[in-house]
C-alpha atoms as a PDB file:
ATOM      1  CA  UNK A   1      26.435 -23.891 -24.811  1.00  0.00           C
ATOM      2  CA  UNK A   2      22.827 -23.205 -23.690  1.00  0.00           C
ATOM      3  CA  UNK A   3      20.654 -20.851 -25.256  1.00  0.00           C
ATOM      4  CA  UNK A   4      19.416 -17.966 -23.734  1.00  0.00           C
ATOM      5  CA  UNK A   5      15.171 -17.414 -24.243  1.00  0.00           C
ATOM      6  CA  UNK A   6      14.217 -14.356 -24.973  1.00  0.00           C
ATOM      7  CA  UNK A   7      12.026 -12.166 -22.691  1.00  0.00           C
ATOM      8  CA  UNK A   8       8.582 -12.625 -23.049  1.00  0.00           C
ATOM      9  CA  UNK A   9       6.547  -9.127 -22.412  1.00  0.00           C
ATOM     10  CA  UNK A  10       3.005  -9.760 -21.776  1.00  0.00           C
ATOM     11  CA  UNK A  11       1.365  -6.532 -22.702  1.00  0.00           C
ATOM     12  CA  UNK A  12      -2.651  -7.125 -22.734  1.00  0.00           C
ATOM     13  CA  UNK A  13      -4.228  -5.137 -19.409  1.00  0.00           C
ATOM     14  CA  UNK A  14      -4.930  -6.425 -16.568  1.00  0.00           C
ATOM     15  CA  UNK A  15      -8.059  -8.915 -16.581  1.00  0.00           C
ATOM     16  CA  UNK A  16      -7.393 -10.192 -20.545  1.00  0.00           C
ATOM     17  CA  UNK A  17      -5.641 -13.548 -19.305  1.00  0.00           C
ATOM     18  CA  UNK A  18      -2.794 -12.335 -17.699  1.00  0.00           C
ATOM     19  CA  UNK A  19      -2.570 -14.454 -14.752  1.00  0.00           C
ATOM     20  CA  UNK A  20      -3.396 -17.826 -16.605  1.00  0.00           C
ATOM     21  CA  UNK A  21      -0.788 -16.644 -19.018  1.00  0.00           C
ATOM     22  CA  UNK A  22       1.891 -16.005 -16.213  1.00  0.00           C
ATOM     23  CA  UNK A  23       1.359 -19.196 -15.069  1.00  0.00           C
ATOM     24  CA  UNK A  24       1.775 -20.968 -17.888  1.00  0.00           C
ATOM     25  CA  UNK A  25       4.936 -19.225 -18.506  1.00  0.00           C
ATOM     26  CA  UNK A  26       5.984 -20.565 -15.162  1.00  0.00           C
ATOM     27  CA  UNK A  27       5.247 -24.454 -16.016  1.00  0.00           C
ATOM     28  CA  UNK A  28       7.621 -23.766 -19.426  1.00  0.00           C
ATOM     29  CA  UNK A  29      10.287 -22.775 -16.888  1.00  0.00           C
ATOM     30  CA  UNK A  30      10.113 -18.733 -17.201  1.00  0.00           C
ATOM     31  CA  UNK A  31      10.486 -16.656 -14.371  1.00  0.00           C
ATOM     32  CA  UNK A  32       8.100 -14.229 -14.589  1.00  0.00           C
ATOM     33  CA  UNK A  33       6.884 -11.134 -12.624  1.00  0.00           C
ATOM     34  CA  UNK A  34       3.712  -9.046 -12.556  1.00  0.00           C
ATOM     35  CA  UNK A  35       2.177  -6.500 -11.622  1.00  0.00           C
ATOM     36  CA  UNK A  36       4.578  -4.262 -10.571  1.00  0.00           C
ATOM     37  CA  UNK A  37       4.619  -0.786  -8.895  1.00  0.00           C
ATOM     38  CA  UNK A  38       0.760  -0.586  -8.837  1.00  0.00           C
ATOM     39  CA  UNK A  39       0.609   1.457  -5.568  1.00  0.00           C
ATOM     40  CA  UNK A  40       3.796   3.436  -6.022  1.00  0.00           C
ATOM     41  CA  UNK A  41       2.222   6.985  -5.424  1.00  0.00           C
ATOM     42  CA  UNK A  42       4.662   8.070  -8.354  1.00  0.00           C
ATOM     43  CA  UNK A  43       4.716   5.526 -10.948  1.00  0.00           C
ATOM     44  CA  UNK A  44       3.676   7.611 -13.886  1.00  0.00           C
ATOM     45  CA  UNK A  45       7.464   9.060 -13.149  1.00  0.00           C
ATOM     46  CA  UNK A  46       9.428   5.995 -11.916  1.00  0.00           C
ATOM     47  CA  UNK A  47       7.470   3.178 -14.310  1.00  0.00           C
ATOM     48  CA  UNK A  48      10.365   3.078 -16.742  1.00  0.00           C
ATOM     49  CA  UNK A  49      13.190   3.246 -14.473  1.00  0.00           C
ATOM     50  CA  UNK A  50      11.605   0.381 -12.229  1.00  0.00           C
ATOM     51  CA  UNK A  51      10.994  -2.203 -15.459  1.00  0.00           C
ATOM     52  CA  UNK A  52      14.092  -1.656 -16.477  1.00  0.00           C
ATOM     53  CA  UNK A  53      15.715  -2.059 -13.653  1.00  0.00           C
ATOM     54  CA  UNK A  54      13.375  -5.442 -12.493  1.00  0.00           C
ATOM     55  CA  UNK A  55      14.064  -7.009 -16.052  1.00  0.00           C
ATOM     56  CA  UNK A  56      17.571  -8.260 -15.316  1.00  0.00           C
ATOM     57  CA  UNK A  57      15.683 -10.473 -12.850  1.00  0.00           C
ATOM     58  CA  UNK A  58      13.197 -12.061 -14.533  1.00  0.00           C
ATOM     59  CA  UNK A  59      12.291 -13.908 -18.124  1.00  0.00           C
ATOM     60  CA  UNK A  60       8.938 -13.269 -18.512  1.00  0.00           C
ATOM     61  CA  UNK A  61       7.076  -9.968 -17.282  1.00  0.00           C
ATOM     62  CA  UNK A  62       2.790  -9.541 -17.524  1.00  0.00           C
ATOM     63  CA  UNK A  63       0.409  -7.023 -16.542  1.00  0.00           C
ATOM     64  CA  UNK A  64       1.375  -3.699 -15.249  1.00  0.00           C
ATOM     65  CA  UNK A  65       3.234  -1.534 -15.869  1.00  0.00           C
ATOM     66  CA  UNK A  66       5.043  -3.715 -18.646  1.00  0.00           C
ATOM     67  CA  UNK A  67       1.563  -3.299 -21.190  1.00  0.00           C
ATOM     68  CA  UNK A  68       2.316   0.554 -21.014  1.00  0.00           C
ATOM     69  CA  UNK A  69       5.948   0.685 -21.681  1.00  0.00           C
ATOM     70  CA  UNK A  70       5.659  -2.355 -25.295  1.00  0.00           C
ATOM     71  CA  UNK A  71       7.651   0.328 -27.440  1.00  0.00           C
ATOM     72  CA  UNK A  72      10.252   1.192 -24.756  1.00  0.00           C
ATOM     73  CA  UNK A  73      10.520  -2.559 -23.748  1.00  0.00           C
ATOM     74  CA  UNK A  74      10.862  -3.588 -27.324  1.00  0.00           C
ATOM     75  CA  UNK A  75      13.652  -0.962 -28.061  1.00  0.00           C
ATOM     76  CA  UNK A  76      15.162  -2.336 -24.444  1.00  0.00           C
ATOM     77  CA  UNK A  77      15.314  -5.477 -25.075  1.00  0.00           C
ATOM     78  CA  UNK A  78      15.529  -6.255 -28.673  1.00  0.00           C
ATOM     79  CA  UNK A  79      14.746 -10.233 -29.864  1.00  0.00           C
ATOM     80  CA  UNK A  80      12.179 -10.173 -27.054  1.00  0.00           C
ATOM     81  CA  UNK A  81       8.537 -11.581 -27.541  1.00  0.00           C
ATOM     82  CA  UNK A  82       5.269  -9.632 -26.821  1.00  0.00           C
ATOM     83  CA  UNK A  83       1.667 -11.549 -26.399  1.00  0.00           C
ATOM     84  CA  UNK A  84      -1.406  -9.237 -26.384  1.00  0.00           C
ATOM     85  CA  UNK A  85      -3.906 -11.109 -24.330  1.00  0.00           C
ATOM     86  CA  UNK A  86      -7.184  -9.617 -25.431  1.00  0.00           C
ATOM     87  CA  UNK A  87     -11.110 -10.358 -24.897  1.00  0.00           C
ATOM     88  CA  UNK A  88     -14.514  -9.055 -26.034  1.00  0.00           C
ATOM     89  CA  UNK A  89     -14.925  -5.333 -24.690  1.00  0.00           C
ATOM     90  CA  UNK A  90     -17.832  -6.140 -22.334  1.00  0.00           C
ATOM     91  CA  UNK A  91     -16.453  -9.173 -21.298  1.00  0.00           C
ATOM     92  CA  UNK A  92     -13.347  -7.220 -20.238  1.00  0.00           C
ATOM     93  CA  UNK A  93     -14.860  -3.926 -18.732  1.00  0.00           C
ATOM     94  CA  UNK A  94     -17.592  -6.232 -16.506  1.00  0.00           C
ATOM     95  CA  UNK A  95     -15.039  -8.084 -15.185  1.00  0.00           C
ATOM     96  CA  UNK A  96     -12.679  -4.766 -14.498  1.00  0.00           C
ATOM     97  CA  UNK A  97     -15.621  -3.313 -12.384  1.00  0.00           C
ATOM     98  CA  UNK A  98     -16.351  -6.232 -10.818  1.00  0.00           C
ATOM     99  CA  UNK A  99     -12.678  -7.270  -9.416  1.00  0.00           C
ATOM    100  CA  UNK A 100     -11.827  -3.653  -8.660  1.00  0.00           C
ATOM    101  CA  UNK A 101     -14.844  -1.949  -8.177  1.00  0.00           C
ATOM    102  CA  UNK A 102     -13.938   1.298  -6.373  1.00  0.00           C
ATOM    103  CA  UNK A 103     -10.684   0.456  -5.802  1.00  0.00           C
ATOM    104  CA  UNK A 104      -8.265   3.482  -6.633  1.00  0.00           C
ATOM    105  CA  UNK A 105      -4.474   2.716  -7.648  1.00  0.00           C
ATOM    106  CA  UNK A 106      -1.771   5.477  -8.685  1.00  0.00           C
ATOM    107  CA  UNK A 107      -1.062   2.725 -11.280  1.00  0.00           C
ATOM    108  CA  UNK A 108      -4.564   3.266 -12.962  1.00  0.00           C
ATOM    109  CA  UNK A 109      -4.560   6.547 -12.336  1.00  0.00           C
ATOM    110  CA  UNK A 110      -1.988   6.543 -14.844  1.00  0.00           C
ATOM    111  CA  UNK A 111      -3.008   4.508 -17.008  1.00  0.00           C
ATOM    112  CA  UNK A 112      -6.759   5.529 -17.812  1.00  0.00           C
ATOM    113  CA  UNK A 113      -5.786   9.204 -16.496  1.00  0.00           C
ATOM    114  CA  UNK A 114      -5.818  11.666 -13.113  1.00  0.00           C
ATOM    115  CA  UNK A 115      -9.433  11.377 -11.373  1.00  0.00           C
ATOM    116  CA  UNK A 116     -10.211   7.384 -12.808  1.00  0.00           C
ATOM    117  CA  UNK A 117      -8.624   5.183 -10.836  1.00  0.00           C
ATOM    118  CA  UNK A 118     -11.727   3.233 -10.120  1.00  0.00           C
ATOM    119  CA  UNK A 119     -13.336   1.940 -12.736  1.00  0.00           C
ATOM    120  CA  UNK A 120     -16.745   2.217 -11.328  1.00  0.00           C
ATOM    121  CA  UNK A 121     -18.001   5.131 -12.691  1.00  0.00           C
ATOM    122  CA  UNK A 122     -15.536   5.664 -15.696  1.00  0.00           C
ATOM    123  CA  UNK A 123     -15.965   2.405 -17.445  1.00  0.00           C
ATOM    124  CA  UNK A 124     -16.343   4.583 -20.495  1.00  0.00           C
ATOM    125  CA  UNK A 125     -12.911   5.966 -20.191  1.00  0.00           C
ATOM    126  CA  UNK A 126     -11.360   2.719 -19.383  1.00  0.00           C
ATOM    127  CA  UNK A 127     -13.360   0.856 -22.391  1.00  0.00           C
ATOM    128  CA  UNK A 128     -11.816   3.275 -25.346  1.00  0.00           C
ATOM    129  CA  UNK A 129      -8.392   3.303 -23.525  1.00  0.00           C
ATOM    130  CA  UNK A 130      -8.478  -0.696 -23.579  1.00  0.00           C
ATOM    131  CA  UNK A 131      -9.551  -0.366 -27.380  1.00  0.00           C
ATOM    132  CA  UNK A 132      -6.958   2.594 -27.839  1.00  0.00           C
ATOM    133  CA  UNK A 133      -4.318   0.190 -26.274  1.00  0.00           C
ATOM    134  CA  UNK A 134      -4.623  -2.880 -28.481  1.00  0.00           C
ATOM    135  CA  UNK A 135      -5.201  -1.252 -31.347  1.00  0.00           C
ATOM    136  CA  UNK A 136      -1.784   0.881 -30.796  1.00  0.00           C
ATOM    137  CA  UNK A 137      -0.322  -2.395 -29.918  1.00  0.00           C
ATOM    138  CA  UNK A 138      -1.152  -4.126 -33.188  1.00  0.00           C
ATOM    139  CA  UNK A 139      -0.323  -1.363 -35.373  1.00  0.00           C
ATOM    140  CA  UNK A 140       3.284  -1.509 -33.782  1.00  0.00           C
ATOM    141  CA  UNK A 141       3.984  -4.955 -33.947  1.00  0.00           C
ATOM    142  CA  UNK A 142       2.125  -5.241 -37.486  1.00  0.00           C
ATOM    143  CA  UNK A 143       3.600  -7.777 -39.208  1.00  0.00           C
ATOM    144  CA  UNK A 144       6.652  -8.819 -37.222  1.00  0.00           C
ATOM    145  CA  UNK A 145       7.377 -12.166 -36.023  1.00  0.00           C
ATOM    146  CA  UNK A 146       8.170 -11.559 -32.398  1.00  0.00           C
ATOM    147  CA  UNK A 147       4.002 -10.498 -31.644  1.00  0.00           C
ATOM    148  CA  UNK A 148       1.477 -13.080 -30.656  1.00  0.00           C
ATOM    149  CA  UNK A 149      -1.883 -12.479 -29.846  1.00  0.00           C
ATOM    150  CA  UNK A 150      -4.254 -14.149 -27.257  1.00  0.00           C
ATOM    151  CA  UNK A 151      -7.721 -14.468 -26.103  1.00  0.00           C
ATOM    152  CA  UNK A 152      -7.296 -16.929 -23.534  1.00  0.00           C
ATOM    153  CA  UNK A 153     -11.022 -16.819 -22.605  1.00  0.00           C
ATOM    154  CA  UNK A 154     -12.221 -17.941 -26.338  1.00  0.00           C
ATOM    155  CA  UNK A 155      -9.709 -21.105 -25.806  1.00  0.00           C
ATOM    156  CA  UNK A 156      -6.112 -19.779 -27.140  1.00  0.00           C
ATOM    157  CA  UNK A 157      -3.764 -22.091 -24.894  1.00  0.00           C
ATOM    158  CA  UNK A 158      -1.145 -24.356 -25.560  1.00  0.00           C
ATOM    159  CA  UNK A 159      -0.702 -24.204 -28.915  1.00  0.00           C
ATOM    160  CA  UNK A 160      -0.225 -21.026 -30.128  1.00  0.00           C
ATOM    161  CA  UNK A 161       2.027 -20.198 -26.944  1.00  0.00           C
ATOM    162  CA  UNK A 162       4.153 -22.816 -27.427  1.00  0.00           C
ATOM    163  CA  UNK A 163       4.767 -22.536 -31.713  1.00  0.00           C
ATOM    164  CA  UNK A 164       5.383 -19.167 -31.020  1.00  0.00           C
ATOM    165  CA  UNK A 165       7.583 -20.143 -28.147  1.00  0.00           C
ATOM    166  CA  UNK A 166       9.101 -22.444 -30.411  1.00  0.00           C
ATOM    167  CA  UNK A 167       8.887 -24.823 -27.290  1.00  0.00           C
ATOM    168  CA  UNK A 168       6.962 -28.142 -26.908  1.00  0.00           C
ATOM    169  CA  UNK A 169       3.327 -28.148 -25.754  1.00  0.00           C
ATOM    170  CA  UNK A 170       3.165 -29.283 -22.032  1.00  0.00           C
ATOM    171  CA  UNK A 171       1.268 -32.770 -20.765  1.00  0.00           C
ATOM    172  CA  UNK A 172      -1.231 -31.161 -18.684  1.00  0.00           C
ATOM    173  CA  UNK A 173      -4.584 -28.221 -18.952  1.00  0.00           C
ATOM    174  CA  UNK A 174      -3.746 -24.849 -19.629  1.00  0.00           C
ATOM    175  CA  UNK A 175      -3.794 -23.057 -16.600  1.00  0.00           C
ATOM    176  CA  UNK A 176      -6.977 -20.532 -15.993  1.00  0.00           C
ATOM    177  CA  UNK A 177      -6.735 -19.241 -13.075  1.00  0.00           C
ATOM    178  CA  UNK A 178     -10.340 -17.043 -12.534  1.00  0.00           C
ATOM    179  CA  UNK A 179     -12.089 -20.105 -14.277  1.00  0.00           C
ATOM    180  CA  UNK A 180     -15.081 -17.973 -14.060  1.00  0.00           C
ATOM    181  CA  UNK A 181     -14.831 -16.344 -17.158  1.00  0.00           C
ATOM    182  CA  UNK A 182     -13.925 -19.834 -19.180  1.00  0.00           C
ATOM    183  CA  UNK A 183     -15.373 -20.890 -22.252  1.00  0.00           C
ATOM    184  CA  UNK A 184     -17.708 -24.262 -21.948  1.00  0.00           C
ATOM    185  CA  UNK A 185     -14.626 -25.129 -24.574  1.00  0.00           C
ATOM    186  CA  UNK A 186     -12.225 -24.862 -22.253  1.00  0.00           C
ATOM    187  CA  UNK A 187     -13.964 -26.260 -19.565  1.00  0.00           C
ATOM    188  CA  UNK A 188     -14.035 -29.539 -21.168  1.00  0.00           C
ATOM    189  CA  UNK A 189     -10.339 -29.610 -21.946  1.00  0.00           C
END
């Protein structure tokens, strides 16, 4: 009889790793999805409704909206995995302004609240709610054995993923897919 995996919720925002992390997800034979519903005009409404009705689909889920909803998934889905991809706080914020610029989504208007859906211009507000996040993230998953954390940029790869995957490390590089933002450590492995 095969096992089943459990879902793996990736719940670090958006520019912490999360498309590296996807990927690699995708070489250990997840299927993963990510982001989802990030132009839906009413996703502060339908967010729930939508993850919980994609999740029957898929293994592994990253980005948006899934970061939002960790308690709900987690109550969802129990025996499921969560990995908070984190980096430094300017590292993070200069690269949000600089991929999205003045881009506005109803998906960050929800997140970082109505009016800031760019980040240009409200970096402050979207610095303490990236703080605000992982730090509400940690202090939920304190101590429990289904929470990894990540900081992909400062060389977390293979390794940790895969112990706390309980699966065996894969014969090729870690994926990093904006391999601007690597570490001169990772760029040598």
């Amino acid at each position: 009889m095969k096992t089943r995996k459990p879902k793996v919720f990736c719940i670090g925002f958006h520019k912490t790793g999360t498309k590296s992390l996807a990927r690699a997800l995708e070489i250990l034979g997840y299927r993963v999805t990510g982001p989802n519903g990030a132009r839906d005009p009413q996703i502060a409404e339908r967010a729930l409704t939508m993850a919980l009705d994609i999740a029957s689909n898929f293994d592994a889920f990253n980005d948006n909206p899934w970061s939002v909803l960790f308690r709900e998934l987690d109550l969802a889905f129990p025996g499921s995995r969560f990995i908070l991809t984190r980096r430094s706080t300017d590292s993070w914020i200069a690269s949000v302004v600089r991929h999205f610029g003045d881009e506005c989504t109803p998906m960050r208007e929800w997140i970082y609240g109505s009016g800031r859906g760019s980040p240009r211009g409200n970096e402050r507000d979207y610095v303490d709610r990236y703080r605000r996040h992982n730090v509400d993230v940690i202090r939920y998953f304190s101590g429990r054995e289904c929470f990894l954390t990540m900081d992909i940029t400062a060389g977390d790869g293979w390794v940790a993923l895969c112990n706390f995957l309980e699966l065996p490390v894969p014969d090729q590089p870690f994926p990093h897919i904006n391999p601007g933002v690597r570490t001169k450590k990772q760029r040598r492995s």
